[in-house]
Protein backbone atom coordinates (compact mmCIF):
# COMPACT_ATOMS: atom_id res chain seq x y z
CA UNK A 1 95.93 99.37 70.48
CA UNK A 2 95.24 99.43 74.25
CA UNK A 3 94.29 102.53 76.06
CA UNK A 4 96.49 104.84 77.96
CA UNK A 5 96.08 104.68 81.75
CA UNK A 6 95.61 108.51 82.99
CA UNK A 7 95.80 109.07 86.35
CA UNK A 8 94.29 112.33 87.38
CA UNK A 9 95.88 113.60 90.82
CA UNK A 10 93.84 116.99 92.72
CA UNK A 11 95.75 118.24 95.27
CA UNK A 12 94.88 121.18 97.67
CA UNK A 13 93.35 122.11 101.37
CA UNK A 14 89.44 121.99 100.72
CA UNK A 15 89.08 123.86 104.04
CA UNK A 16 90.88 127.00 102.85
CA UNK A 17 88.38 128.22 99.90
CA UNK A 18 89.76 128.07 96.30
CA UNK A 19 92.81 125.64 97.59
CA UNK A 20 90.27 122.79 97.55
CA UNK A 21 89.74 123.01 93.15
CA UNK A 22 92.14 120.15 92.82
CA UNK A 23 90.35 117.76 94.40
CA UNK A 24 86.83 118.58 93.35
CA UNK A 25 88.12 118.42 89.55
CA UNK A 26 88.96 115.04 90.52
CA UNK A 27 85.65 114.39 91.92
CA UNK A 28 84.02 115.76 89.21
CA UNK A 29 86.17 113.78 86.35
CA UNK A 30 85.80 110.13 88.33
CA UNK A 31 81.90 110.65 88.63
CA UNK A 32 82.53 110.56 84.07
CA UNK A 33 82.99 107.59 84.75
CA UNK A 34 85.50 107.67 81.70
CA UNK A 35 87.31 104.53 80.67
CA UNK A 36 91.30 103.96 81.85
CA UNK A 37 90.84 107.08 83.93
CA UNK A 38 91.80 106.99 87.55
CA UNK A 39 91.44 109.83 90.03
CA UNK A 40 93.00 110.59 93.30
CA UNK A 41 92.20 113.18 95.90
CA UNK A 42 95.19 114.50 97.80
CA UNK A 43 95.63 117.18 100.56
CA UNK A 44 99.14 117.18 99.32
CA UNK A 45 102.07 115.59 97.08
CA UNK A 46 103.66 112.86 99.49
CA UNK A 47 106.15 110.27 98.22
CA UNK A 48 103.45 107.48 98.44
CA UNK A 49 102.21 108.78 95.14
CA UNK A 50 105.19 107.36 93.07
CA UNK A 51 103.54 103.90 93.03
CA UNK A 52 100.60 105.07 91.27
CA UNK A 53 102.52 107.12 88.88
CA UNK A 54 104.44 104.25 88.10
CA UNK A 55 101.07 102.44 87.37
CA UNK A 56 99.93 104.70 84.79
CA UNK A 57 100.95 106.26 81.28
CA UNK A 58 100.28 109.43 82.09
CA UNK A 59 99.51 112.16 84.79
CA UNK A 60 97.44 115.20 84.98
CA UNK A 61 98.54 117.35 88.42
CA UNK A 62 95.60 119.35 89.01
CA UNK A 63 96.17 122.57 91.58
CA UNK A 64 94.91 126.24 92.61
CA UNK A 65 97.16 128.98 91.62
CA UNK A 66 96.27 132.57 93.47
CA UNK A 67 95.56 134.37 90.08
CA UNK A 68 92.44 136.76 88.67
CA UNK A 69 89.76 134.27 88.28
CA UNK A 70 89.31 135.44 84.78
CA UNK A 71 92.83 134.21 83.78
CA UNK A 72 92.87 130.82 81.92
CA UNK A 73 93.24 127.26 82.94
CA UNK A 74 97.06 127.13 82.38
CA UNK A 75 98.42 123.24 81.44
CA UNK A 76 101.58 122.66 81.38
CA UNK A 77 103.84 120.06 80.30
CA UNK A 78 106.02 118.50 83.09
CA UNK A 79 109.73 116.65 82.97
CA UNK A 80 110.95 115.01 86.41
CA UNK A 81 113.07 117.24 88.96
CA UNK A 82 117.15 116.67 87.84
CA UNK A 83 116.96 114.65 91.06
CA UNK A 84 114.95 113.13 94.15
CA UNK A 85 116.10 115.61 97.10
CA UNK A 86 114.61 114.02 100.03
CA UNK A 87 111.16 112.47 101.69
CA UNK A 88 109.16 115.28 101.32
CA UNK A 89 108.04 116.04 97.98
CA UNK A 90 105.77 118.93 97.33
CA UNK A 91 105.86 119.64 93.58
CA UNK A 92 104.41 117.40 90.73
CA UNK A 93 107.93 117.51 89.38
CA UNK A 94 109.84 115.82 92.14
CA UNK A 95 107.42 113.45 92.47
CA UNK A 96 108.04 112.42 88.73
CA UNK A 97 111.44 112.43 90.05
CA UNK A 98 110.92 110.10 93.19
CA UNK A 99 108.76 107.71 90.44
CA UNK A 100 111.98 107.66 87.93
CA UNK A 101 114.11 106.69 90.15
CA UNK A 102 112.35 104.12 92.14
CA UNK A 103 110.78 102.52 89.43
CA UNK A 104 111.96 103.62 86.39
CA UNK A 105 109.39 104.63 84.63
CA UNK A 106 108.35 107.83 84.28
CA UNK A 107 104.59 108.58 82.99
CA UNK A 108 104.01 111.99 80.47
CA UNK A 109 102.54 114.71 82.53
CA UNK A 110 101.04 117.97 82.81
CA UNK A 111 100.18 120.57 85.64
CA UNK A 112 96.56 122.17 85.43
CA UNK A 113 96.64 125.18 87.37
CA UNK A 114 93.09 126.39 87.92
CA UNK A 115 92.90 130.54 89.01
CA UNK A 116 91.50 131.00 92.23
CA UNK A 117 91.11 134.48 94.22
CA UNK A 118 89.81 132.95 98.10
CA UNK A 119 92.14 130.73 100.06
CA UNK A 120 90.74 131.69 103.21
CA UNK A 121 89.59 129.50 106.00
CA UNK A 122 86.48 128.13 104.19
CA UNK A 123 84.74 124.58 102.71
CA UNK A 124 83.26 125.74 99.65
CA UNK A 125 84.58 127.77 96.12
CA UNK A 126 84.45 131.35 95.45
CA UNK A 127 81.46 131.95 92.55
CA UNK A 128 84.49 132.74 90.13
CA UNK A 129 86.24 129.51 91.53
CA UNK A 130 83.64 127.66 90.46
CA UNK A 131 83.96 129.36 86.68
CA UNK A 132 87.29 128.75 86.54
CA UNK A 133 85.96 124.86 87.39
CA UNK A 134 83.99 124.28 85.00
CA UNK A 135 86.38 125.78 82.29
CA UNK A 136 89.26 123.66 84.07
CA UNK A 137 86.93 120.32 83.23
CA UNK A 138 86.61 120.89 79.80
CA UNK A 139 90.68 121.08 79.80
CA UNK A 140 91.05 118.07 81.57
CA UNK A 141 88.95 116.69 79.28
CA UNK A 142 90.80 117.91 76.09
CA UNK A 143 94.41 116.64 77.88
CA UNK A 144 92.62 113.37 78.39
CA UNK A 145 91.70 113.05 74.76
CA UNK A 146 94.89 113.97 73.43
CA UNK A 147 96.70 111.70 75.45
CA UNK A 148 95.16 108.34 74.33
């Protein structure tokens, strides 16, 4: 049996605090190193994304959600959006739509939403941001495992 391309895609504003945990979680899981694992750093979902969905089995959407940093890593199982509305896609679930429909294929995925309490103008994580990162990781990690 083959392994399951994952594609790991962090999303966020790294110059506006806590917004910037998905793309250091993908920093963090690509410099693992772990096999059939790709990772992609995004300031935000745009429709170009749909080819690399399409080139993978699955997809873990990693974003900030404004929550007390003690709350939990929440993942979340995704479907596609009933439809592709238009060009610009800003949720993980019309861009499963956009990849349906264009390519028809659709990989499994799952939202990570990491709590973060700063989203002000700023380059680096709050101290509980960077908690919530390291708890977010070993998620990540678990989803990955799960999925091959």
């Amino acid at each position: 049996m083959s392994a399951r391309a994952i594609l790991i895609v962090g999303y966020g504003n790294e110059l506006r605090g806590d917004d910037g945990l998905g793309p250091r979680l993908a920093r963090e899981i690509r410099a693992l190193n772990l096999p059939d694992v790709h990772c992609i750093e995004a300031h935000q979902l745009l429709p170009e994304l749909a080819l690399d969905l399409a080139a993978h089995d699955a997809v873990l959407f990693v974003d900030a959600i404004q929550i007390n940093a003690d709350a939990p890593v929440q993942s979340t199982p995704l479907t596609p959006a009933a439809a592709f509305t238009g060009p610009h896609v800003s949720d993980p679930a019309g861009l499963l739509a956009l990849t349906r429909d264009l390519y028809q294929k659709c990989p499994t995925a799952w939202l990570v939403a990491i709590p973060g309490t700063q989203f002000n103008f700023s380059d680096s994580l709050s101290p509980q941001a960077e908690t919530a990162l390291s708890r977010a990781i070993e998620t990540v990690k678990a989803l990955i495992a799960s999925l091959r």
